[in-house]
Protein backbone atom coordinates (compact mmCIF):
# COMPACT_ATOMS: atom_id res chain seq x y z
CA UNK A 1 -43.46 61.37 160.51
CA UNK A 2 -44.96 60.82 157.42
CA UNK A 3 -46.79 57.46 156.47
CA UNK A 4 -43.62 55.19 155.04
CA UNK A 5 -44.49 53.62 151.53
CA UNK A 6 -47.59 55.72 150.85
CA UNK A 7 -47.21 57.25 147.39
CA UNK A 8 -49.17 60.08 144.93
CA UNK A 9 -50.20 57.47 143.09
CA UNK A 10 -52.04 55.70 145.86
CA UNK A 11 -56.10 55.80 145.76
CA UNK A 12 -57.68 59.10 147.56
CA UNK A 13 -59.79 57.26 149.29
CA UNK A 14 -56.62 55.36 151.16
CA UNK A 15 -54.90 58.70 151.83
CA UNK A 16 -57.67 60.17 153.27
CA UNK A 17 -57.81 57.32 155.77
CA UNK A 18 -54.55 57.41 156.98
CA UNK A 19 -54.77 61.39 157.20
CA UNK A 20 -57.65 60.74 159.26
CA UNK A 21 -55.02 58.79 161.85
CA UNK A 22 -53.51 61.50 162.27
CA UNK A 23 -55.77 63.52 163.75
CA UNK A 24 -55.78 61.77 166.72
CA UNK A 25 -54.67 62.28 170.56
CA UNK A 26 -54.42 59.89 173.03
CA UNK A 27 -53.67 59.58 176.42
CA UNK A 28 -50.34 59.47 177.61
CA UNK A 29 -49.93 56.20 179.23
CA UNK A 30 -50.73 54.88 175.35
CA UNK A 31 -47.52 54.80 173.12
CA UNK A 32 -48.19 54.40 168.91
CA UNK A 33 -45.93 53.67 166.50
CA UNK A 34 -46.20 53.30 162.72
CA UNK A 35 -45.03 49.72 161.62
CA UNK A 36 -45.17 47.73 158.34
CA UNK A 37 -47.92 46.73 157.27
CA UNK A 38 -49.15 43.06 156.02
CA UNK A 39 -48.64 43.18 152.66
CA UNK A 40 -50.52 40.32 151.04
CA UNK A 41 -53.94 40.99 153.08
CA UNK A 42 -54.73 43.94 150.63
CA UNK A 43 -53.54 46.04 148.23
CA UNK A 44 -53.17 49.29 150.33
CA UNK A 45 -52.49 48.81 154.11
CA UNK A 46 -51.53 51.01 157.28
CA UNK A 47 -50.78 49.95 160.38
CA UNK A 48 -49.32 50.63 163.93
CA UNK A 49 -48.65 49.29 167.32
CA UNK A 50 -49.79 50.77 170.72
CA UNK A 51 -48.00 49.86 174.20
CA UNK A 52 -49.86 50.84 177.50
CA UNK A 53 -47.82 51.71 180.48
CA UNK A 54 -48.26 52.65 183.96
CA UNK A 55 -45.48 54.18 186.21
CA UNK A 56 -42.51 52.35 185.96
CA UNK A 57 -43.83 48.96 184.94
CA UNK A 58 -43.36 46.87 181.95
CA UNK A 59 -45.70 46.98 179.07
CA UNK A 60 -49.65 46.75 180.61
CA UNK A 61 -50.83 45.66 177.34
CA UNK A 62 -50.04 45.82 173.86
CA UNK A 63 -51.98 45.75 170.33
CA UNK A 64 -52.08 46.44 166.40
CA UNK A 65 -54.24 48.29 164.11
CA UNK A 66 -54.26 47.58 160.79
CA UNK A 67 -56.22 48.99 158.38
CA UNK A 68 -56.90 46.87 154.82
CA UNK A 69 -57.79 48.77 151.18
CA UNK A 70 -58.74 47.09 148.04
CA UNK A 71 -60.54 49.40 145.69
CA UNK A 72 -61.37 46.60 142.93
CA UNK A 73 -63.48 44.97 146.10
CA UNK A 74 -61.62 41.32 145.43
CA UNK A 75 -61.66 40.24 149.47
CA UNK A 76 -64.35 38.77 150.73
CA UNK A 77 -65.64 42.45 153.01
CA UNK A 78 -68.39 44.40 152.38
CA UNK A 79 -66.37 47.81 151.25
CA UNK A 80 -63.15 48.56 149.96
CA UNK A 81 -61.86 48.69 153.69
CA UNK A 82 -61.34 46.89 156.76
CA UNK A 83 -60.20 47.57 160.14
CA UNK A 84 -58.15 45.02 162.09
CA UNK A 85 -57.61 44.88 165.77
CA UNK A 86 -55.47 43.04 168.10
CA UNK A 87 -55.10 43.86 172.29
CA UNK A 88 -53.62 41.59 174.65
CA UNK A 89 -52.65 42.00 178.33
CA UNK A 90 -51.98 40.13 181.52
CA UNK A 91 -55.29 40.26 183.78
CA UNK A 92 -55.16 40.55 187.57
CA UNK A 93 -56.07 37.24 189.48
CA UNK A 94 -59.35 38.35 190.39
CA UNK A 95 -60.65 39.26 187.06
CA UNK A 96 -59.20 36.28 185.24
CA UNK A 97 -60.94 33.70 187.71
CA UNK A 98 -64.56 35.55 186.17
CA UNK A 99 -65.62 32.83 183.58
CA UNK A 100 -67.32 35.59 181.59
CA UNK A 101 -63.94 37.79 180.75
CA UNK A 102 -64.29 36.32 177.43
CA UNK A 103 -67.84 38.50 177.56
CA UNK A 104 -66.35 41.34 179.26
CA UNK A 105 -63.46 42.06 177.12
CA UNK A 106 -65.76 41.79 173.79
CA UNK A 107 -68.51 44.21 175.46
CA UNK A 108 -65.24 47.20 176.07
CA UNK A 109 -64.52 46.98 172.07
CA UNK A 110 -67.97 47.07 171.14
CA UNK A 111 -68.30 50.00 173.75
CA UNK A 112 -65.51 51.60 172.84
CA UNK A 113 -66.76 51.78 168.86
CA UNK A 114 -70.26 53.09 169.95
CA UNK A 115 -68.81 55.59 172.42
CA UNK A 116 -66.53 56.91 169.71
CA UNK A 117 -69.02 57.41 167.03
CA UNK A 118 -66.86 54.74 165.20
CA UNK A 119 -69.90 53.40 162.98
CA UNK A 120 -69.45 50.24 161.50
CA UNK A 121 -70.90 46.67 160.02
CA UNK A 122 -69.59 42.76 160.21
CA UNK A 123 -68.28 43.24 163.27
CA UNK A 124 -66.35 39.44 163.78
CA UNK A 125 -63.52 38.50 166.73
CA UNK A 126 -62.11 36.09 168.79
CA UNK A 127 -61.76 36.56 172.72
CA UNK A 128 -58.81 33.65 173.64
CA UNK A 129 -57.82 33.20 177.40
CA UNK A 130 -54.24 31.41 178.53
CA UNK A 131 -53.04 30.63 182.06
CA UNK A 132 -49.68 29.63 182.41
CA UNK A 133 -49.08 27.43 186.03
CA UNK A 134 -44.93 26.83 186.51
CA UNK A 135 -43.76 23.43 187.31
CA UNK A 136 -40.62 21.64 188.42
CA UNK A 137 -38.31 24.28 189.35
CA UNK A 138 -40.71 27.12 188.35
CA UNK A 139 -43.17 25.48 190.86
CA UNK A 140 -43.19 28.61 192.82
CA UNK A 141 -43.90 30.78 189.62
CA UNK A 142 -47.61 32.49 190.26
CA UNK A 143 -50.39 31.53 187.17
CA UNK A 144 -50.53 34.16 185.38
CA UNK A 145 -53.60 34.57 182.46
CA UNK A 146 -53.74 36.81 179.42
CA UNK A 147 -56.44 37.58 177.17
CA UNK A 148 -56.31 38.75 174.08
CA UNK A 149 -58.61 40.02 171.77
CA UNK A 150 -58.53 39.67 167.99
CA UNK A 151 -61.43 41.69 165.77
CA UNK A 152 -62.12 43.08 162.73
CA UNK A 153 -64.83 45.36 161.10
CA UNK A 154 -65.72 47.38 158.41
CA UNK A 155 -65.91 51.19 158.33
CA UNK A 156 -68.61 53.22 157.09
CA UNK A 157 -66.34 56.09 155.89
CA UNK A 158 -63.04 57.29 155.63
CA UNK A 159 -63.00 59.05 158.45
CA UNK A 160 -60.95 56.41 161.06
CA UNK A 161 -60.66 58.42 163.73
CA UNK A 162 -63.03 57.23 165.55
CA UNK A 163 -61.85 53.45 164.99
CA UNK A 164 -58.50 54.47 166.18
CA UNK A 165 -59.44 56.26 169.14
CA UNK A 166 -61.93 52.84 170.10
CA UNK A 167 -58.89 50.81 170.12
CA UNK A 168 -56.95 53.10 172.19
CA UNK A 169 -59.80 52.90 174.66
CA UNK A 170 -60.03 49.03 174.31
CA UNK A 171 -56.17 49.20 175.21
CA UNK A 172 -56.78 51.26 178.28
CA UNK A 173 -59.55 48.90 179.42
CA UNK A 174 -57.36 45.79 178.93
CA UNK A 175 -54.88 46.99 180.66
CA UNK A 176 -57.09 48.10 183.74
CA UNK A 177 -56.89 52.13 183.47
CA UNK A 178 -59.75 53.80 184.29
CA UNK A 179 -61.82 55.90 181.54
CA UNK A 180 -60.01 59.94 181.20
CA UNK A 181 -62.35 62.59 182.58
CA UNK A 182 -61.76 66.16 180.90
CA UNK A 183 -58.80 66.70 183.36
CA UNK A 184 -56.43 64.24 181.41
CA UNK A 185 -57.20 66.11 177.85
CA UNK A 186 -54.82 68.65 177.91
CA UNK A 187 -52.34 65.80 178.65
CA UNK A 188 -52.90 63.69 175.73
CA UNK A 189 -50.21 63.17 172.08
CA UNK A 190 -51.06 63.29 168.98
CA UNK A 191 -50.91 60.18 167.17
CA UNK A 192 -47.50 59.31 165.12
CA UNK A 193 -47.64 59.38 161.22
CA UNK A 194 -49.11 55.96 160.79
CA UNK A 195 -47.50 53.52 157.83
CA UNK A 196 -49.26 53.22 154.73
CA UNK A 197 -48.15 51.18 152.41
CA UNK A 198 -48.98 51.27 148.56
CA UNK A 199 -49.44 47.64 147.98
């Protein structure tokens, strides 16, 4: 699927990127799809969604990557791009009771961007945790917590493959799948045409 709104006329540099998207596989309990992107955060923006399931239960966790361009260097980054990241997911009782998930779930991103090669500066985020405790008639509803996980960075090339295969990890470790061995390669997809959009 190509990238929707991306045009001849739109920077090299930007195309590149979002070429670079598409290189990617992932594992198959991570679904992508291209979505619109924001179009007042930059002039040149791609972006998709990613939904983690296992077996036949509803969505494990789900997240955004969006990836910012301005070429006249007007925002306030330190390159023309930026790379922003969102993951959120339900966590079991056990891990939600740990007072340092806030910790935890900041240490899998950065992880994730080392092991992927995904080099990068200004790294900046937010780690927010909700319970939710029913009352009244719900009084019998279990808490429940979610964290999610807000970040964004700057790349040190074009090349985003890397940053979008760190997110797909940080995805799998939010939602509580354990790291793929070599065994689960031949069973990943490639990555959907991700949506660029000229501004």
């Amino acid at each position: 699927m190509p990238p929707q709104g991306t045009t001849d006329d739109a920077p090299a540099p930007f195309q590149r990127a979002v070429d670079s998207l598409r290189g990617v596989t992932v594992r198959p309990e991570v679904h992508l799809e291209a979505i619109p992107a924001p179009r007042r955060l930059a002039p040149h923006a791609t972006a998709l969604s990613g939904t983690v399931t296992v077996g036949e239960d509803d969505a494990a966790a789900l997240g955004r990557l969006i990836v910012l361009y301005d070429p006249d260097g007007s925002r306030d980054w330190p390159g023309p791009f930026r790379v922003v990241a969102y993951a959120g997911a339900e966590l079991e009782a056990e891990i939600a009771a740990d007072p340092l998930i806030g910790q935890v779930a900041w240490s899998w991103l950065v992880e994730a961007l080392d092991a992927a090669g995904a080099t990068h500066s200004s790294l900046s985020g937010t780690v927010t945790r909700a319970t939710t405790e029913g009352y009244g008639q719900k009084a019998d509803q279990p808490p429940s917590t979610e964290v999610e996980l807000r970040a964004s960075w700057t790349p040190d090339s074009e090349d985003l493959s890397g940053h979008l295969a760190a997110w797909v990890a940080l995805l799998a470790s939010v939602a509580g799948l354990p790291p793929v061995d070599v065994a689960d390669l031949g069973r990943r997809r490639p990555v959907p045409g991700a949506n660029g959009n000229g501004g």
